[in-house]
C-alpha atoms as a PDB file:
ATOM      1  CA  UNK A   1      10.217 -92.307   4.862  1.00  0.00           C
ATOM      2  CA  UNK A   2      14.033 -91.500   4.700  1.00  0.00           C
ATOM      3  CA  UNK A   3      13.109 -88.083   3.796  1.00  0.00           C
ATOM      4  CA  UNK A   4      11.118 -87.607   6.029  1.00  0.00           C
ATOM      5  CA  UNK A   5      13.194 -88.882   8.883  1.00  0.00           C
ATOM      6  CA  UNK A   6      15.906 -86.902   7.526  1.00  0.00           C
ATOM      7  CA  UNK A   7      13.791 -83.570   7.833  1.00  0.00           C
ATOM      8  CA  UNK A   8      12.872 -84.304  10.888  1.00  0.00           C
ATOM      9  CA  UNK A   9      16.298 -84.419  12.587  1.00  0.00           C
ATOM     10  CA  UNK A  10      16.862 -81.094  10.524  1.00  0.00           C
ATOM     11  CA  UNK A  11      14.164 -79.545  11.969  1.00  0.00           C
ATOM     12  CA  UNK A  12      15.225 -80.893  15.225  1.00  0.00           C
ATOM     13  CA  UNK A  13      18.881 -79.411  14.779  1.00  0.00           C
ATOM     14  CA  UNK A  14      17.385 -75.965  13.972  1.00  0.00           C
ATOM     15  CA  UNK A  15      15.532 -75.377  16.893  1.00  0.00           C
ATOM     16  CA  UNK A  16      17.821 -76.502  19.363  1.00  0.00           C
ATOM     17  CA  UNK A  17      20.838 -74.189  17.237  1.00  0.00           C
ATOM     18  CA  UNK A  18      18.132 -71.673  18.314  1.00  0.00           C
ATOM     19  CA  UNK A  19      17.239 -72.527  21.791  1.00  0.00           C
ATOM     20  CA  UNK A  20      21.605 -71.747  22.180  1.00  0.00           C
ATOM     21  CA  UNK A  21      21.238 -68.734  20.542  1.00  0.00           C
ATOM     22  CA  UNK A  22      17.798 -67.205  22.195  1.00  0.00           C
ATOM     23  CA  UNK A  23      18.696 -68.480  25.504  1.00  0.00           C
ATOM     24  CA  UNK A  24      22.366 -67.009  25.246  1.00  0.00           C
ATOM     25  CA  UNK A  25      20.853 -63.850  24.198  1.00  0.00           C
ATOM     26  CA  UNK A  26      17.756 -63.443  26.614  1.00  0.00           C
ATOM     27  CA  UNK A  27      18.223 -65.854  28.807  1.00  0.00           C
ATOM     28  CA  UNK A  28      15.862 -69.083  29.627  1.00  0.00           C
ATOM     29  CA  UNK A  29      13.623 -67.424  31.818  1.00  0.00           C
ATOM     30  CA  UNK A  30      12.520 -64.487  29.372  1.00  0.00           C
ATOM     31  CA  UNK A  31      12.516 -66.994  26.186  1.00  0.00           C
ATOM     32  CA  UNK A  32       9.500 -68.592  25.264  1.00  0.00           C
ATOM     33  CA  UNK A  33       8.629 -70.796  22.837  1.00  0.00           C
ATOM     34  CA  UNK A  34       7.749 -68.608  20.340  1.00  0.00           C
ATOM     35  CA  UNK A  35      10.782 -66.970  20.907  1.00  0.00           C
ATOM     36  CA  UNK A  36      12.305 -69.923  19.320  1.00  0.00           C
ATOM     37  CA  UNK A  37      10.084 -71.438  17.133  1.00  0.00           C
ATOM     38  CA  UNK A  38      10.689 -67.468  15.546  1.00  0.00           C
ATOM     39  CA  UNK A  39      14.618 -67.338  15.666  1.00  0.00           C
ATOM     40  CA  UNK A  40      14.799 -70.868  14.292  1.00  0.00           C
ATOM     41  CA  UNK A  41      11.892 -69.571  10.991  1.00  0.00           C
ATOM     42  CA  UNK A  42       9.270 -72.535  12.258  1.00  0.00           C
ATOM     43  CA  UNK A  43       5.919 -72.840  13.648  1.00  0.00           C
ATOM     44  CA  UNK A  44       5.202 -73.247  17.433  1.00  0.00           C
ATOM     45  CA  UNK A  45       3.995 -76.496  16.402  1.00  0.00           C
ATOM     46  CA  UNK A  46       7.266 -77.522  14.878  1.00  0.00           C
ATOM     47  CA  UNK A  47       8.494 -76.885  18.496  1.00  0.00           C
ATOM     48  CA  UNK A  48       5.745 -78.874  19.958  1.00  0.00           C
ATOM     49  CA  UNK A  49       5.891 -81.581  17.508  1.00  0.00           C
ATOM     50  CA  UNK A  50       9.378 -82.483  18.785  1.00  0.00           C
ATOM     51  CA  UNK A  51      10.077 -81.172  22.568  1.00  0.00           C
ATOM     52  CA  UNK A  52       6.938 -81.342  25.185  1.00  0.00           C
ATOM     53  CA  UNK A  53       7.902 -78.248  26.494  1.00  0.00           C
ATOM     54  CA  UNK A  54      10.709 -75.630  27.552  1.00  0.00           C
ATOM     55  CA  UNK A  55      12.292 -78.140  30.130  1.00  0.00           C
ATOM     56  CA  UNK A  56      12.351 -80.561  27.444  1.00  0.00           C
ATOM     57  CA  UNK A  57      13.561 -78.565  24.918  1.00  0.00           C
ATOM     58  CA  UNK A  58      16.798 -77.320  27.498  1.00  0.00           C
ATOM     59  CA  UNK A  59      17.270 -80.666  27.969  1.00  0.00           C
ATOM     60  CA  UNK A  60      18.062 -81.745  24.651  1.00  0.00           C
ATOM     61  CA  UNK A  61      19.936 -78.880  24.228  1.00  0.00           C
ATOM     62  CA  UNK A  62      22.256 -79.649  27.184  1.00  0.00           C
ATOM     63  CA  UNK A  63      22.509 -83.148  26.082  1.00  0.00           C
ATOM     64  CA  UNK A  64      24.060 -82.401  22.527  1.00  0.00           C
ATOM     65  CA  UNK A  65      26.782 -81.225  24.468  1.00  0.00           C
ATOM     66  CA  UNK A  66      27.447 -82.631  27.663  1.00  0.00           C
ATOM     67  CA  UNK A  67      26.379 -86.118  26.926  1.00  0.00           C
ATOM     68  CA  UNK A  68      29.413 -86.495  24.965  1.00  0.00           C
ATOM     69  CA  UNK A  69      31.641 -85.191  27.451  1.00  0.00           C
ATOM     70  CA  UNK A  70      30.371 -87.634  30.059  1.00  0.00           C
ATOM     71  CA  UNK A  71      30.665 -90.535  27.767  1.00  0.00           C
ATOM     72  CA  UNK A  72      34.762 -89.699  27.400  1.00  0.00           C
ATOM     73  CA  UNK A  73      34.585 -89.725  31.317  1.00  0.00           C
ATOM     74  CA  UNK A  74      33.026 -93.059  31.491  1.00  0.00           C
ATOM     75  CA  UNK A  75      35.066 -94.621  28.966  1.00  0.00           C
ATOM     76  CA  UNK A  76      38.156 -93.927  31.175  1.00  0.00           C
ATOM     77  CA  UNK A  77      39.610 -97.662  31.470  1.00  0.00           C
ATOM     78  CA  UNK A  78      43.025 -97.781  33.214  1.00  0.00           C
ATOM     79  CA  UNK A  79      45.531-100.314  32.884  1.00  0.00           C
ATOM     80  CA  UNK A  80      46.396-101.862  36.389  1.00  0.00           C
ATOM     81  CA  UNK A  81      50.003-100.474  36.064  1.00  0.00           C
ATOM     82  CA  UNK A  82      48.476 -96.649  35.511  1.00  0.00           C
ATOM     83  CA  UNK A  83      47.459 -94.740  38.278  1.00  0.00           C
ATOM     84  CA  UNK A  84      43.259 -93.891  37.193  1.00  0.00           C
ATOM     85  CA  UNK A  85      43.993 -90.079  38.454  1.00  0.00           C
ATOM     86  CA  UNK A  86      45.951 -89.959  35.321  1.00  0.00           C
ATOM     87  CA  UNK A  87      42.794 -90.719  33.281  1.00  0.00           C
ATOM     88  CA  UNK A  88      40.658 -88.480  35.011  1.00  0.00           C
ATOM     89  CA  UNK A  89      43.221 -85.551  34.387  1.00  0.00           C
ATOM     90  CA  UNK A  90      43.318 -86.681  30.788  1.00  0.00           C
ATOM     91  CA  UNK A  91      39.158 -86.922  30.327  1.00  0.00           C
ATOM     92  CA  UNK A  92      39.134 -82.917  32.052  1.00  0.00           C
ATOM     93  CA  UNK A  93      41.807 -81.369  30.349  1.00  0.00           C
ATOM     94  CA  UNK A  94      40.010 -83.070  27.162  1.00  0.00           C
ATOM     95  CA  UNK A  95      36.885 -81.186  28.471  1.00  0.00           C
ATOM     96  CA  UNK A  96      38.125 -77.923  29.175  1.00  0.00           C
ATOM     97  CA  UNK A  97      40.121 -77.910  25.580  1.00  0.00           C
ATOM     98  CA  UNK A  98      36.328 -78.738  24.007  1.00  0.00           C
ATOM     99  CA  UNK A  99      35.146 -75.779  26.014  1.00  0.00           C
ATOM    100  CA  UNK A 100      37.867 -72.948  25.501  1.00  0.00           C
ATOM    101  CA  UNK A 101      38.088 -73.673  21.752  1.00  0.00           C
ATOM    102  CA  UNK A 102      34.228 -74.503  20.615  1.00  0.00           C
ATOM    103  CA  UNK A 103      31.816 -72.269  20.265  1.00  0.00           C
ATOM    104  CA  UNK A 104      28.616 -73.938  21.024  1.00  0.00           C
ATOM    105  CA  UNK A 105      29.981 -75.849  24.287  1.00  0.00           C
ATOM    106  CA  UNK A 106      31.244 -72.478  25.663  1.00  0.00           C
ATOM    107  CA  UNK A 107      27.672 -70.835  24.537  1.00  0.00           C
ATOM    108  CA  UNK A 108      25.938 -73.709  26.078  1.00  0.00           C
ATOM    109  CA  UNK A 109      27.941 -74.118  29.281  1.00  0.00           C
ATOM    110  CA  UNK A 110      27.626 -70.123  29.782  1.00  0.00           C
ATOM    111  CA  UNK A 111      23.612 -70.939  29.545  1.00  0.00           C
ATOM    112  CA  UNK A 112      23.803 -73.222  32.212  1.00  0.00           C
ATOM    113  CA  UNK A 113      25.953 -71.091  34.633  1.00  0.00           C
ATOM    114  CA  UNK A 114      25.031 -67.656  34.192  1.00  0.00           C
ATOM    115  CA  UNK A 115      21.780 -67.610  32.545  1.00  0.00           C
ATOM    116  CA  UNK A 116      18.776 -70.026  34.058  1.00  0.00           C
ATOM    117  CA  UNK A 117      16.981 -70.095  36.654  1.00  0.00           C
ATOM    118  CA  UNK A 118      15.527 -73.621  37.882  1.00  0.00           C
ATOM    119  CA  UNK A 119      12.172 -72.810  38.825  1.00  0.00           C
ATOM    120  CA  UNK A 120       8.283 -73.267  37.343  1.00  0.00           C
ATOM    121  CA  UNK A 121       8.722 -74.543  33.829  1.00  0.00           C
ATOM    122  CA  UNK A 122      12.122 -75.113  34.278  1.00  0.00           C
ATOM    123  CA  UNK A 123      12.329 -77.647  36.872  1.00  0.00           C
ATOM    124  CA  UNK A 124      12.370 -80.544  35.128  1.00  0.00           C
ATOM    125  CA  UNK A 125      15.772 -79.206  33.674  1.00  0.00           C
ATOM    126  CA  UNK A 126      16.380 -79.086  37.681  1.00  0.00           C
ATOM    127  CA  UNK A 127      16.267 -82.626  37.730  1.00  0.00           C
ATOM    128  CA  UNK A 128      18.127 -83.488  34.572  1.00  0.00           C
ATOM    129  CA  UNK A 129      20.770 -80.739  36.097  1.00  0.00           C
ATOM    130  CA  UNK A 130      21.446 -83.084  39.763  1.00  0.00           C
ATOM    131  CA  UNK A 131      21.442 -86.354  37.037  1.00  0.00           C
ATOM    132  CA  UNK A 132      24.024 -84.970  34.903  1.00  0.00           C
ATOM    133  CA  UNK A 133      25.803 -83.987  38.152  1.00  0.00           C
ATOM    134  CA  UNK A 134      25.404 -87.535  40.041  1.00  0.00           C
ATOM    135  CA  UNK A 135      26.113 -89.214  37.411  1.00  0.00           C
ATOM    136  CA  UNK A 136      29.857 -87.231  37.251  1.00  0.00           C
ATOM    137  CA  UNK A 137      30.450 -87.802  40.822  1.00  0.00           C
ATOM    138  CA  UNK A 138      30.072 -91.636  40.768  1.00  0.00           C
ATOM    139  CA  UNK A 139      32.493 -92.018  37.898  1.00  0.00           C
ATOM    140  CA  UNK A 140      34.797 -90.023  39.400  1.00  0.00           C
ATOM    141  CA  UNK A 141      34.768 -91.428  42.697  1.00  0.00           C
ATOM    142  CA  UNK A 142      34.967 -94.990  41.070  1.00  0.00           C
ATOM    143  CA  UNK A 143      38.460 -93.502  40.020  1.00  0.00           C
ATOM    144  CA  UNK A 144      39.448 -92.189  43.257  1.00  0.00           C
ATOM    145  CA  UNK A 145      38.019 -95.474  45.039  1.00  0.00           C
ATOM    146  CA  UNK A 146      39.947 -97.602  42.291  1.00  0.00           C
ATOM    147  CA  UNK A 147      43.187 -95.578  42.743  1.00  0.00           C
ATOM    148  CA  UNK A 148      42.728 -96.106  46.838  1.00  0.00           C
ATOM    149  CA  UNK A 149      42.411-100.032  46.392  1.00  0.00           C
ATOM    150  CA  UNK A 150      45.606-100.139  44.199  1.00  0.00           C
ATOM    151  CA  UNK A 151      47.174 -98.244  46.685  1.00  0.00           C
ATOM    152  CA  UNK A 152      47.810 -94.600  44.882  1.00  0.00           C
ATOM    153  CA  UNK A 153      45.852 -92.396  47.220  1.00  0.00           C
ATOM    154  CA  UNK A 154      45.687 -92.388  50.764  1.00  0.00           C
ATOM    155  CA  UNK A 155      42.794 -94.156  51.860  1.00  0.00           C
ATOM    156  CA  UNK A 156      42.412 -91.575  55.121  1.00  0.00           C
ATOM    157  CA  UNK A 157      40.156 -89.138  52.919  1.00  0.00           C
ATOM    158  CA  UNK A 158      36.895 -90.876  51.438  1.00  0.00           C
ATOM    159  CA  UNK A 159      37.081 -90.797  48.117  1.00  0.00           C
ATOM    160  CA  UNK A 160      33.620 -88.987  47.965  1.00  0.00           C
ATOM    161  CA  UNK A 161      34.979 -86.435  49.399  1.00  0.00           C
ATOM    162  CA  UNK A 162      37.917 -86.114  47.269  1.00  0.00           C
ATOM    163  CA  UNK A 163      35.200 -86.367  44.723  1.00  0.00           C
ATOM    164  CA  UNK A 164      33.300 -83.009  46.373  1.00  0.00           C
ATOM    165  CA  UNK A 165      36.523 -81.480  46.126  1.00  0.00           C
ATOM    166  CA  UNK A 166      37.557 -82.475  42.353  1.00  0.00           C
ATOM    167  CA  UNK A 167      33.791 -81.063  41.017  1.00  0.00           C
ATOM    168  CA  UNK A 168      34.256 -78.005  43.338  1.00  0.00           C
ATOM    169  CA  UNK A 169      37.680 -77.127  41.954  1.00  0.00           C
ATOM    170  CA  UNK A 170      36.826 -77.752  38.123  1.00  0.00           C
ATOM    171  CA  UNK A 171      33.668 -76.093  38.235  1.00  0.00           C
ATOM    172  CA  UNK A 172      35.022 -72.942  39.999  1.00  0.00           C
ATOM    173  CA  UNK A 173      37.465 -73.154  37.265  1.00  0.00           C
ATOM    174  CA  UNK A 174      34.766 -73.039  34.912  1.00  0.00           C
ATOM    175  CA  UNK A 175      32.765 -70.317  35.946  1.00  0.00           C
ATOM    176  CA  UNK A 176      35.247 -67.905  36.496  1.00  0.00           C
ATOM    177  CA  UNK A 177      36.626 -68.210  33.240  1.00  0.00           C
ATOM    178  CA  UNK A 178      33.398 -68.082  31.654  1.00  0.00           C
ATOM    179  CA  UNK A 179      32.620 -65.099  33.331  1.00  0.00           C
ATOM    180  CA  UNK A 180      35.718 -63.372  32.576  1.00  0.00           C
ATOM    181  CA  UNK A 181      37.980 -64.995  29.685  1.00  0.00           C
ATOM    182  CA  UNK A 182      40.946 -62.282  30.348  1.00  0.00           C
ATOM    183  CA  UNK A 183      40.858 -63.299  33.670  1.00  0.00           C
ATOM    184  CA  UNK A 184      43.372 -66.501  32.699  1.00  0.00           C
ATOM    185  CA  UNK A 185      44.216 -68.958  30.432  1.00  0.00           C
ATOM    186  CA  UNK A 186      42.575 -72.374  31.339  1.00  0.00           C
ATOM    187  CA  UNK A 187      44.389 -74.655  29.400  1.00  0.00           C
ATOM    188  CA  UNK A 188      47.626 -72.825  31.089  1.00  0.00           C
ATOM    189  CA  UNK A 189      46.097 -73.010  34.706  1.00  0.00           C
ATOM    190  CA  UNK A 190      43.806 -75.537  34.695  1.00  0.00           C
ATOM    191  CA  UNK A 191      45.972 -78.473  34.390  1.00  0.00           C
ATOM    192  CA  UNK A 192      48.315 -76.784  37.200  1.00  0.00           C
ATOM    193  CA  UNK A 193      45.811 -76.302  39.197  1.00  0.00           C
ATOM    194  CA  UNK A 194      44.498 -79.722  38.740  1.00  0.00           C
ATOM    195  CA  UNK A 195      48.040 -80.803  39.176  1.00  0.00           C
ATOM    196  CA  UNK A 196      48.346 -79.602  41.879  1.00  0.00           C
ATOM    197  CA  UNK A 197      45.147 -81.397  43.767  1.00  0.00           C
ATOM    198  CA  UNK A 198      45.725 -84.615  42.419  1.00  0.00           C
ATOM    199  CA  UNK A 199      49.604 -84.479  43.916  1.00  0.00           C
ATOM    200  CA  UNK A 200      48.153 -83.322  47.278  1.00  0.00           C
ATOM    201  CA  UNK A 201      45.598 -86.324  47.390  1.00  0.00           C
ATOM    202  CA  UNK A 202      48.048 -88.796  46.627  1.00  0.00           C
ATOM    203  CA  UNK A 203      50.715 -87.395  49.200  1.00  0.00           C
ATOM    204  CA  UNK A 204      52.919 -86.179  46.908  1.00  0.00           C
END
């Protein structure tokens, strides 16, 4: 049963190191299935026997990476004496060092920018797409709301909209660098750009 458990995951791991590759290639909306269950040297019923469909099968994919990424944002506990902006800087610099220096979570983070389209068969990745997203902007305004209540922002601005304006700025940063890498550096800009917000929200 070990084994078999074992094999399974391995199988599991193969087709979703495919569904990066395929997709990254072709793109989601011209990959099918087969396209995978090809690239990857299984069965369509391997593919079946593990993801429902192509939605499912992004999803997962997605997940491998991000899902870590939005457990370090969640795990960002301040002591009372520290302002939270300074963990929120520290969780997306953390982020954007993952994604200028690995592989996969540039490949899969290009995927998701540049190369689907959330419509038909693909809308259920819609949905997991706005969770993901939610889910970001209520820990970050908890930090912008906590750092308001101890008294380190301004409490003029609501904090969700200095949360609009945090996700806007990081994932412009994002996109333009992954769809140009000579255009800058971003672990040399990004944390002066970021800098630079977070000083301007707290009145410095």
């Amino acid at each position: 049963m070990r084994r078999t458990k074992a094999d399974a995951l391995l199988t599991r791991e193969a087709l979703l190191d495919a569904a990066e590759q395929v997709f990254g290639e072709r793109g989601v909306s011209r990959t099918s299935l087969q396209d995978i269950a090809r690239a990857a040297g299984l069965s369509r019923g391997a593919v079946y026997w593990h993801f429902e469909d192509k939605s499912a099968l992004f999803n997962a994919m997605m997940a491998r990476t991000t899902q870590p990424m939005l457990d370090t944002l969640e795990a960002v506990q301040p002591e009372p004496t520290v302002t939270p902006l300074l963990g929120l800087r520290e969780s997306t610099l953390q982020a954007l060092h993952q994604l200028q220096h690995d592989a996969r979570t540039r490949r899969v983070f290009d995927i998701a920018i540049h190369k689907v389209e959330y419509v038909d068969d693909l809308l259920g990745a819609r949905c997991r797409h706005l969770k993901d997203h939610r889910d970001c902007q209520q820990r970050i305004q908890a930090l912008f709301e906590r750092a308001q209540a101890l008294g380190q922002v301004p409490p003029q601005t609501p904090a969700a909209v200095l949360t609009a304006g945090y996700q806007a700025l990081v994932g412009g940063l994002i996109q333009n660098w992954l769809l140009d890498e000579t255009l800058f550096d971003l672990e040399t800009v990004a944390p002066q750009v970021i800098d630079a917000y977070l000083r301007g929200v707290a009145g410095h």
